[in-house]
Protein backbone atom coordinates (compact mmCIF):
# COMPACT_ATOMS: atom_id res chain seq x y z
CA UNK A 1 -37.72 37.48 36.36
CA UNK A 2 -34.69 35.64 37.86
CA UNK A 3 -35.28 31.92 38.88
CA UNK A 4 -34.97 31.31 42.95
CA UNK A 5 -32.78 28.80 43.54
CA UNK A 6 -34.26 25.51 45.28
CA UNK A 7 -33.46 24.92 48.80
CA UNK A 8 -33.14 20.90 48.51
CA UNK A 9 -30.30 19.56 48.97
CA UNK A 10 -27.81 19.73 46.34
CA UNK A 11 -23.81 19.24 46.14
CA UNK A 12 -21.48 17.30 44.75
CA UNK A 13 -21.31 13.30 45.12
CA UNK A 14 -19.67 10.22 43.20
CA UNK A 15 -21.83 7.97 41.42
CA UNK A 16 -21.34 4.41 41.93
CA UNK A 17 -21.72 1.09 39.55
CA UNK A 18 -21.43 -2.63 40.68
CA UNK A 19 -18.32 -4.00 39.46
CA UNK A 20 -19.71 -6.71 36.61
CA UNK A 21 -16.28 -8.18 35.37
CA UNK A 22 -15.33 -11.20 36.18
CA UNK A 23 -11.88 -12.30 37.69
CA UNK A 24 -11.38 -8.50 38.66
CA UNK A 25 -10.56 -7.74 42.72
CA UNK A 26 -13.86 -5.72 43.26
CA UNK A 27 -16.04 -8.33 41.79
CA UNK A 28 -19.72 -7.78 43.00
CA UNK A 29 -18.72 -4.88 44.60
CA UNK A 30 -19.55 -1.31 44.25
CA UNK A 31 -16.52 0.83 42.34
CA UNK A 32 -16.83 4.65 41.31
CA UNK A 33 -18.75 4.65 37.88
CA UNK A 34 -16.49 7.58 36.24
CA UNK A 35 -13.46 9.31 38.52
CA UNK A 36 -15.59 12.40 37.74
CA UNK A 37 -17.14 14.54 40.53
CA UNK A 38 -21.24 14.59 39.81
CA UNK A 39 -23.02 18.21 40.40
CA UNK A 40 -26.60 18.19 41.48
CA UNK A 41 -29.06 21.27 42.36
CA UNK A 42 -32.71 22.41 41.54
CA UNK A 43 -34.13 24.73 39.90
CA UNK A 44 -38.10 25.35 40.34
CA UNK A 45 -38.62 21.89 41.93
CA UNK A 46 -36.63 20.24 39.05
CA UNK A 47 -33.42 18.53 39.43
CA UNK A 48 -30.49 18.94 37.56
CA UNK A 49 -27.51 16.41 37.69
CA UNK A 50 -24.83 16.16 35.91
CA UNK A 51 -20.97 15.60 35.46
CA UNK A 52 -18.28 18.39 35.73
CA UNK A 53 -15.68 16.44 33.87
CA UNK A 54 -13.04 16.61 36.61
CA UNK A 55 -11.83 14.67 39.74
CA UNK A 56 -10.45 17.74 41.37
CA UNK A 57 -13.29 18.68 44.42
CA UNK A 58 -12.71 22.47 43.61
CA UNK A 59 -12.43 22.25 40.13
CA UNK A 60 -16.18 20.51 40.67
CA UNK A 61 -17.52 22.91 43.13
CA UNK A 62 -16.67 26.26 41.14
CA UNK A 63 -18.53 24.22 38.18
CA UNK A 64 -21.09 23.93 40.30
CA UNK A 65 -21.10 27.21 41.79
CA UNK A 66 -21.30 28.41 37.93
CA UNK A 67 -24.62 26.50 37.43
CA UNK A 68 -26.03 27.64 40.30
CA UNK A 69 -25.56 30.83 39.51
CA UNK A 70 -26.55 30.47 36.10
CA UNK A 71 -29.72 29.41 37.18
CA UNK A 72 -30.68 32.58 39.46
CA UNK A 73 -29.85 34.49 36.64
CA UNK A 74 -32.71 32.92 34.49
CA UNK A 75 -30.24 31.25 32.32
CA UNK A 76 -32.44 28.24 30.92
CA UNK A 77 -30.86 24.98 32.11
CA UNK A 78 -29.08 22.67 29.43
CA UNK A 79 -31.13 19.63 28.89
CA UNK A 80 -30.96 16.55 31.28
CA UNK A 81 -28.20 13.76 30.14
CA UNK A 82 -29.79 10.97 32.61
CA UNK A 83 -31.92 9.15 30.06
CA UNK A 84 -29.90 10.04 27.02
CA UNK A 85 -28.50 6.86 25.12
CA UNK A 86 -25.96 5.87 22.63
CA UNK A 87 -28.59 4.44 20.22
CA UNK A 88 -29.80 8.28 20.01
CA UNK A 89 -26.23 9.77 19.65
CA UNK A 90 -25.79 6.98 17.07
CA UNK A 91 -29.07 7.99 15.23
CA UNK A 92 -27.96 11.45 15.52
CA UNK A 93 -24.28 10.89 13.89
CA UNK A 94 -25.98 8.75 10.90
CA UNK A 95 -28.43 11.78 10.55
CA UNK A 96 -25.28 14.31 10.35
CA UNK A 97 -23.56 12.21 7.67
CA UNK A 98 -26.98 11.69 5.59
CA UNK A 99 -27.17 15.56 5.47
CA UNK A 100 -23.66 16.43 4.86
CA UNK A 101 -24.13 13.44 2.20
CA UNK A 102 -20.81 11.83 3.41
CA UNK A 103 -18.93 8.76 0.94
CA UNK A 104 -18.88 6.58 4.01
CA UNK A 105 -21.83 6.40 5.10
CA UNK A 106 -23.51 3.08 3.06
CA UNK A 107 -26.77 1.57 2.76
CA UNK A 108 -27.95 -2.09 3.50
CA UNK A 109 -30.09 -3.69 1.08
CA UNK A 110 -32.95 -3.27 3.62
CA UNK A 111 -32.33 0.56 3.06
CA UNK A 112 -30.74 0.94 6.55
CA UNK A 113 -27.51 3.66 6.52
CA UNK A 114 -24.60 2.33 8.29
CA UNK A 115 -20.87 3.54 8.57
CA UNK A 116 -18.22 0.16 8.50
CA UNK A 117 -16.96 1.37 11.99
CA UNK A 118 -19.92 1.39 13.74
CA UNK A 119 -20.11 -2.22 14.11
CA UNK A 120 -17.43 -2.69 16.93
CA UNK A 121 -19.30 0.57 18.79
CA UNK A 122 -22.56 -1.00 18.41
CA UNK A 123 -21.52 -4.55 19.63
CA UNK A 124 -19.92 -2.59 22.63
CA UNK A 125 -21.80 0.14 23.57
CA UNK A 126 -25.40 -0.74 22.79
CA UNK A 127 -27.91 -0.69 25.35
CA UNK A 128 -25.68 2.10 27.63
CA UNK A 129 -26.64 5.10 28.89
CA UNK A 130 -24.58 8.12 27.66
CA UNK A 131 -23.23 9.39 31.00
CA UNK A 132 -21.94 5.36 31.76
CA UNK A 133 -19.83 6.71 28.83
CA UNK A 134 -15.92 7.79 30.25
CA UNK A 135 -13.16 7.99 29.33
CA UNK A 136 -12.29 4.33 31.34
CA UNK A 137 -15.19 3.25 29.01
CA UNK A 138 -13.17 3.72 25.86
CA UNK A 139 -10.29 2.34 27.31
CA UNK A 140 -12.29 -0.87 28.14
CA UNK A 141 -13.15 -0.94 24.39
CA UNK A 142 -9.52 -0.56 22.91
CA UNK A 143 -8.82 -3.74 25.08
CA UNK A 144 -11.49 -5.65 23.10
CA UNK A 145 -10.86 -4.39 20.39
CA UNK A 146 -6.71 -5.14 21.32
CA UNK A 147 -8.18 -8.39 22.20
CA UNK A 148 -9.72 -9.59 18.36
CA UNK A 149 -6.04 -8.48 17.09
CA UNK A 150 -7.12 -5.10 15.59
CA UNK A 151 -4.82 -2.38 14.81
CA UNK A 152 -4.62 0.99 16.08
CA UNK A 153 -5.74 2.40 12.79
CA UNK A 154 -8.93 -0.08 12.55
CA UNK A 155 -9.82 1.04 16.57
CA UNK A 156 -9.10 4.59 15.84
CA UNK A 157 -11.78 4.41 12.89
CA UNK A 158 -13.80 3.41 15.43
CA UNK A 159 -13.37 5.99 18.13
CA UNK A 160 -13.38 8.90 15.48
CA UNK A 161 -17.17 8.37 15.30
CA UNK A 162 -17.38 8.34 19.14
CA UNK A 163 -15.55 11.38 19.61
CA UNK A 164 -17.77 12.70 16.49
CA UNK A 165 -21.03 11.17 18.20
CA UNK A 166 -20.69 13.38 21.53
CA UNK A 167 -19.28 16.29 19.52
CA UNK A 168 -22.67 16.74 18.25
CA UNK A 169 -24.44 15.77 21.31
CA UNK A 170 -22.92 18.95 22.64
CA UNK A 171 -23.64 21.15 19.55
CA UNK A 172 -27.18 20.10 19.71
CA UNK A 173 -27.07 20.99 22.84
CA UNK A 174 -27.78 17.78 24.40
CA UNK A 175 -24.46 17.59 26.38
CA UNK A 176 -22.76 20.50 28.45
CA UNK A 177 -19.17 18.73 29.25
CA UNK A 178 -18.48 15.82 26.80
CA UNK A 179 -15.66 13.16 28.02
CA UNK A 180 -11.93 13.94 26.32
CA UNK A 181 -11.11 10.30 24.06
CA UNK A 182 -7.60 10.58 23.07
CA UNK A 183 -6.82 8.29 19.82
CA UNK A 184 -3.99 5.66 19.49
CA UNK A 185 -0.52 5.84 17.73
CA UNK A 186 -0.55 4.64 14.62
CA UNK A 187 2.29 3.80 12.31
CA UNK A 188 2.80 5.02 9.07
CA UNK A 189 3.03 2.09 6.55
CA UNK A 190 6.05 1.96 4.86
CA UNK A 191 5.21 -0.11 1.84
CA UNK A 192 6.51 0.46 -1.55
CA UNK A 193 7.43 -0.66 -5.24
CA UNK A 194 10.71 0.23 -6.63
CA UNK A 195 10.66 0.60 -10.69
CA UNK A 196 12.31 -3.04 -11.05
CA UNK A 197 9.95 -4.91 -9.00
CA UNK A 198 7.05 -3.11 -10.27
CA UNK A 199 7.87 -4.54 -13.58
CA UNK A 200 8.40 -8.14 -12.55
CA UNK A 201 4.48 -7.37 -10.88
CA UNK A 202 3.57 -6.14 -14.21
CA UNK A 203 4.32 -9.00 -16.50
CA UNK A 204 2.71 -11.73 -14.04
CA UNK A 205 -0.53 -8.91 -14.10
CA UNK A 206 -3.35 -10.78 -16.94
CA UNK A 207 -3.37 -8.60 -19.93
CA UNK A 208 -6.77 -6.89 -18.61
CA UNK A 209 -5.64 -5.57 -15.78
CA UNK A 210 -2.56 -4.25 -16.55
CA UNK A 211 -3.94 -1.03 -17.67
CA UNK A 212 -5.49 -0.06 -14.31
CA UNK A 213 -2.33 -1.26 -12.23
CA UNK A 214 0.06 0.87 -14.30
CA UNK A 215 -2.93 3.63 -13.71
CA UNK A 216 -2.87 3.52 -9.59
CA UNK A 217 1.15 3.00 -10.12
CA UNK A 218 1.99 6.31 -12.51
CA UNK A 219 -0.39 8.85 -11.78
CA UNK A 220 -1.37 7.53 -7.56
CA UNK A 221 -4.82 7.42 -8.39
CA UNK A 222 -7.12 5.99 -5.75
CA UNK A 223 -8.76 2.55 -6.78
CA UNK A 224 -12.03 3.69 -5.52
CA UNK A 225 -11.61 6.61 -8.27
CA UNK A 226 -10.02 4.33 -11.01
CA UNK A 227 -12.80 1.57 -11.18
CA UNK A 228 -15.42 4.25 -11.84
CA UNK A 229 -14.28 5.56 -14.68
CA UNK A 230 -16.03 5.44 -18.03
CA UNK A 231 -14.58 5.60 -21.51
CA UNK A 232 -16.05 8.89 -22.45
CA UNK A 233 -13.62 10.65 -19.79
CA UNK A 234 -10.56 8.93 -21.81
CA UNK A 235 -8.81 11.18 -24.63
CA UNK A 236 -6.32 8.87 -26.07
CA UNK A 237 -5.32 12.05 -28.30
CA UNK A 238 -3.98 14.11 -25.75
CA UNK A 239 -3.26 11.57 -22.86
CA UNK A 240 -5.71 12.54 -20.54
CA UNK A 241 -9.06 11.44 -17.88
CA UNK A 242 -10.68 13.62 -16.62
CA UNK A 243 -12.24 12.79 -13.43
CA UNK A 244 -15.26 15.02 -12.26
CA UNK A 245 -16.59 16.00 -8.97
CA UNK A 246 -18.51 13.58 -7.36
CA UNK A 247 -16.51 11.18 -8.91
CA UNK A 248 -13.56 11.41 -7.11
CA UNK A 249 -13.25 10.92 -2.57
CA UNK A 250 -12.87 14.92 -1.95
CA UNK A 251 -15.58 15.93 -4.72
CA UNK A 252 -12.91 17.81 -6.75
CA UNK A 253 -12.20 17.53 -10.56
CA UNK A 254 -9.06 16.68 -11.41
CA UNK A 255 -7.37 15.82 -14.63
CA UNK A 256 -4.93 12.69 -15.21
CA UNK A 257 -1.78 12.39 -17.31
CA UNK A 258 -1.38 9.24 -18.89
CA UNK A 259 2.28 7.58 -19.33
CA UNK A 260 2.62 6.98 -23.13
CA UNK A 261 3.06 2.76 -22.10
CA UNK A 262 -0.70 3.23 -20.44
CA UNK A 263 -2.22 5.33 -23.99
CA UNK A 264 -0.77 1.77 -25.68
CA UNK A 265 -2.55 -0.68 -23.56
CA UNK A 266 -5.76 1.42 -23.86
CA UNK A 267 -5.62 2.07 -27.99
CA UNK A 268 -5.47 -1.91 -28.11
CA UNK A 269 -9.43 -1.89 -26.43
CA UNK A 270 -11.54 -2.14 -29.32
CA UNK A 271 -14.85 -2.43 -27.21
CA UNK A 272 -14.66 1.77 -25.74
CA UNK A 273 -18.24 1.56 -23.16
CA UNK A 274 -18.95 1.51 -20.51
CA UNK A 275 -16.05 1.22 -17.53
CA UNK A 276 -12.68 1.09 -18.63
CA UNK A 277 -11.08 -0.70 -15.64
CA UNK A 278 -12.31 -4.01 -13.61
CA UNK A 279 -13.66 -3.42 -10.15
CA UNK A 280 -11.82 -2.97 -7.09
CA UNK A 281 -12.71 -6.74 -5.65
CA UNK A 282 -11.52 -8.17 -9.03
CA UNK A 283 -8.14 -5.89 -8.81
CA UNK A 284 -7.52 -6.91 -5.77
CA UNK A 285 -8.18 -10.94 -5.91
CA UNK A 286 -5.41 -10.81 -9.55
CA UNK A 287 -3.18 -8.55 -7.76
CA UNK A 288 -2.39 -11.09 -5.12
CA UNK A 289 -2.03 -14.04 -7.62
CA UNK A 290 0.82 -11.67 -9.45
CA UNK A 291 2.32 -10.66 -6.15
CA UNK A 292 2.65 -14.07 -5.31
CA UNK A 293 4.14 -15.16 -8.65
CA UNK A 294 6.09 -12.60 -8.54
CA UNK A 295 7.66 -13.24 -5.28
CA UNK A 296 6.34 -10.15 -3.86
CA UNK A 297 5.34 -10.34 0.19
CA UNK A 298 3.33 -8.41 2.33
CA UNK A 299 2.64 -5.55 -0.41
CA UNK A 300 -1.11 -3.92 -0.79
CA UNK A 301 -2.78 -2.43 -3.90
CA UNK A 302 -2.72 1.15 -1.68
CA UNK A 303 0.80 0.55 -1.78
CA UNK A 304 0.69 1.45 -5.49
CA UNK A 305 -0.73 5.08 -4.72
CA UNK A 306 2.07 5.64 -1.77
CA UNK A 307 4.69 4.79 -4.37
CA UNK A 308 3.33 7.00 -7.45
CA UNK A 309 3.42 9.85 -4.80
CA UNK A 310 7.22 8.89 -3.76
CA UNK A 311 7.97 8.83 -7.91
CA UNK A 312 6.71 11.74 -8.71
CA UNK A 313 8.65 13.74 -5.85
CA UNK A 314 11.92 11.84 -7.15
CA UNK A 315 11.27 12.84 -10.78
CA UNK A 316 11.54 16.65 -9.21
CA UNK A 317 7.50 17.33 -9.95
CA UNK A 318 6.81 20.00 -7.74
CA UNK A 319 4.59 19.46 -4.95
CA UNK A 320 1.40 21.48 -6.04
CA UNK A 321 1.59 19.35 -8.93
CA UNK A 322 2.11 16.32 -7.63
CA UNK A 323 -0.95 17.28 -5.22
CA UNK A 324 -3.07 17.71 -8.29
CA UNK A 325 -2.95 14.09 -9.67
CA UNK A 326 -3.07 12.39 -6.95
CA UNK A 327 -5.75 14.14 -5.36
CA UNK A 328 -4.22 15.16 -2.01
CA UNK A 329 -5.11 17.76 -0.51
CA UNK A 330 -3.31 17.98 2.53
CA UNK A 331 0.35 18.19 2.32
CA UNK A 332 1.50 16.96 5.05
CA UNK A 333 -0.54 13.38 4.02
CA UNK A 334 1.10 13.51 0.55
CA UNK A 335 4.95 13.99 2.66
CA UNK A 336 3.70 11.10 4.36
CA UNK A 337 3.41 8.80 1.50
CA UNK A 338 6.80 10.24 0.28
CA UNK A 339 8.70 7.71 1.37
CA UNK A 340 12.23 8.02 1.89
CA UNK A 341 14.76 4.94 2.01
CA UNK A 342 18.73 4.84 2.73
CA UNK A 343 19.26 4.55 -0.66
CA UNK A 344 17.90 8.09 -1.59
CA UNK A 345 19.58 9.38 1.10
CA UNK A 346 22.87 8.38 -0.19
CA UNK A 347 22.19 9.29 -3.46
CA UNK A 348 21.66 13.26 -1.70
CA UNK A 349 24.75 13.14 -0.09
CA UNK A 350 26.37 12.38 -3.57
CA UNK A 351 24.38 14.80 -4.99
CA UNK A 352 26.30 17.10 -2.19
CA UNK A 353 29.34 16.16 -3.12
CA UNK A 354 29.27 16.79 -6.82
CA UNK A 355 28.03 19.91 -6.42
CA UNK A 356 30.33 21.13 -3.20
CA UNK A 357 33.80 18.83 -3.39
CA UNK A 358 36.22 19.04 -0.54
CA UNK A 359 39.60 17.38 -1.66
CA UNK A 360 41.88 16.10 1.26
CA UNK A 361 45.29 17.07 0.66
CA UNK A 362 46.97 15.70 3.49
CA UNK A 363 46.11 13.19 6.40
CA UNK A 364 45.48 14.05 9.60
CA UNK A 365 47.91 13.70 11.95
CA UNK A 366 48.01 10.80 14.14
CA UNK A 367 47.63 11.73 18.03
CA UNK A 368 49.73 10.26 20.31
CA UNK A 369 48.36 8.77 23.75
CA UNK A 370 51.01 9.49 25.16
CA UNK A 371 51.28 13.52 26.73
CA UNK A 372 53.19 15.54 25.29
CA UNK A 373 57.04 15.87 27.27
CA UNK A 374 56.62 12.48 28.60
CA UNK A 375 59.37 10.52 28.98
């Protein structure tokens, strides 16, 4: 049987917050909480409020009007958002990402899951309620986060879990109308090693670690990947490891070529257990040395993998292929770490002209600025 709807008052209202920061005009004052019109009615002596996700008054009243009508129907009403918190979406997104058995998500050594990104949310929004949550919320996050000198990149990694967090809330049916966060520009690094300078790199490299760099440089494999590898997956014979799922970041198998200079350094290892390259923090702490010996500024180890990618597309691999050792699986992320300089774009144009020459005959004629019949 249809629900009656309550006779209380109902409608649509503004909810307000006292203004908390310091230095700002409305100081102590009362200032709208979200620009977002708030719908309230009843239904069997319950109240129901929550937000329709729009400043427009008649955008808000047909979403109220919808409710409303829902309700009479004997639509059951989605669950109240008033007491919900960010600690429970929080819980809820750690949950998610234990189930789906997501890479990111780590473990303390207390045994408590966490995901790297989470700290800046959690030192932010901790103790707030879920509907305190807008849109002028996040915005007052990217400033502090703006504010400690992150990038766009390290805040977006950080508001990809938000947007994730109320994108459940609303698939569990917790949330009707979640807020829209819109994620920063980012730039796309540009870093690189050309073939020369990667040698100079090379020879300052200690013997032991040579092998992996010339890995992550030839064949773009990630480091995360490379340090977990184990010497049964290594056949010298043909030139290959073999990486298997659950070994590698998108849980597919994949099989590595190995340059004949890289089957060298690894037939001179007389100890074959165990892992056959040093650990990403030890990589990383001997890569700077050489970088630094080498004269090399400003380059990463990641910027090995973005310039195997841009040497395989030069050495006319085609694309699926080059996909398939470096473990991309998006194109349009693998074009991104093609990187193209003025110097290959020369090199094209006289790639154009050997192929299509145009021979000038004659020079062009020389206009005169003065018209033509002037005296």
């Amino acid at each position: 049987m249809p629900k009656k709807r309550d006779t209380r008052q109902g409608g649509l209202f503004i909810e307000y917050k006292k203004d908390s920061k310091k230095g700002s005009r409305t100081f102590g004052k009362s200032i709208p909480k979200s620009e977002s019109w708030i719908g309230q009615y009843y239904v069997n002596g319950q109240r129901f409020r929550k937000s329709t996700g729009t400043s427009i008054k008649a955008e808000a009243e047909a979403q109220l009007r919808k409710w409303m009508g829902a309700s009479e129907r004997g639509e059951k009403a989605k669950p109240q958002t008033q007491g919900l918190t960010y600690a429970e979406l929080r819980a809820d997104l750690l949950k998610h990402y234990a189930e789906k058995q997501h890479k990111s998500l780590k473990t303390k050594k207390d045994g408590t899951p966490y995901l790297f990104p989470l700290t800046a949310l959690d030192n932010f929004f901790n103790g707030r309620r879920v509907n305190d949550i807008d849109r002028d919320t996040a915005s007052s996050f990217v400033a502090d986060r703006r504010a400690a000198n992150k990038s766009n990149s390290t805040i977006n990694n950080s508001l990809r879990l938000l947007i994730r967090m109320f994108s459940l809330a609303r698939d569990n049916s917790k949330l009707t109308i979640v807020p829209k966060f819109e994620l920063l520009k980012e730039k796309s690094r540009q870093g690189f090693l050309p073939p020369k300078m990667f040698q100079k790199l090379f020879d300052k490299m200690p013997s032991d670690f040579q092998p992996m760099l010339l890995l992550l440089y030839s064949a773009g494999v990630r480091v995360g990947e490379a340090e977990k590898i184990e010497w049964p997956a290594v056949n010298l014979d043909v030139a290959t490891i073999t990486l298997l799922s659950g070994e590698t970041k998108n849980d597919e198998s994949r099989v590595l070529p190995l340059s004949d200079s890289l089957v060298t350094l690894l037939a001179r290892v007389k100890q074959r257990e165990g892992r056959v390259f040093p650990s990403k923090r030890a990589l990383q702490a001997a890569f700077a040395t050489a970088c630094k010996a080498a004269g090399i500024e400003g380059l990463l180890v990641h910027d090995l993998r973005r310039s195997a990618v841009r040497n395989l597309m030069d050495a006319g691999v085609q694309q699926a292929v080059a996909m398939k050792i470096s473990g991309h699986r998006d194109a349009s992320v693998l074009q991104r770490y093609n990187i193209v300089d003025a110097n290959q774009t020369a090199d094209a144009m006289q790639r154009v002209q050997r192929l299509a020459p145009v021979k000038v005959r004659r020079a062009l004629p020389v206009r005169s600025n003065r018209r033509s019949g002037a005296r």
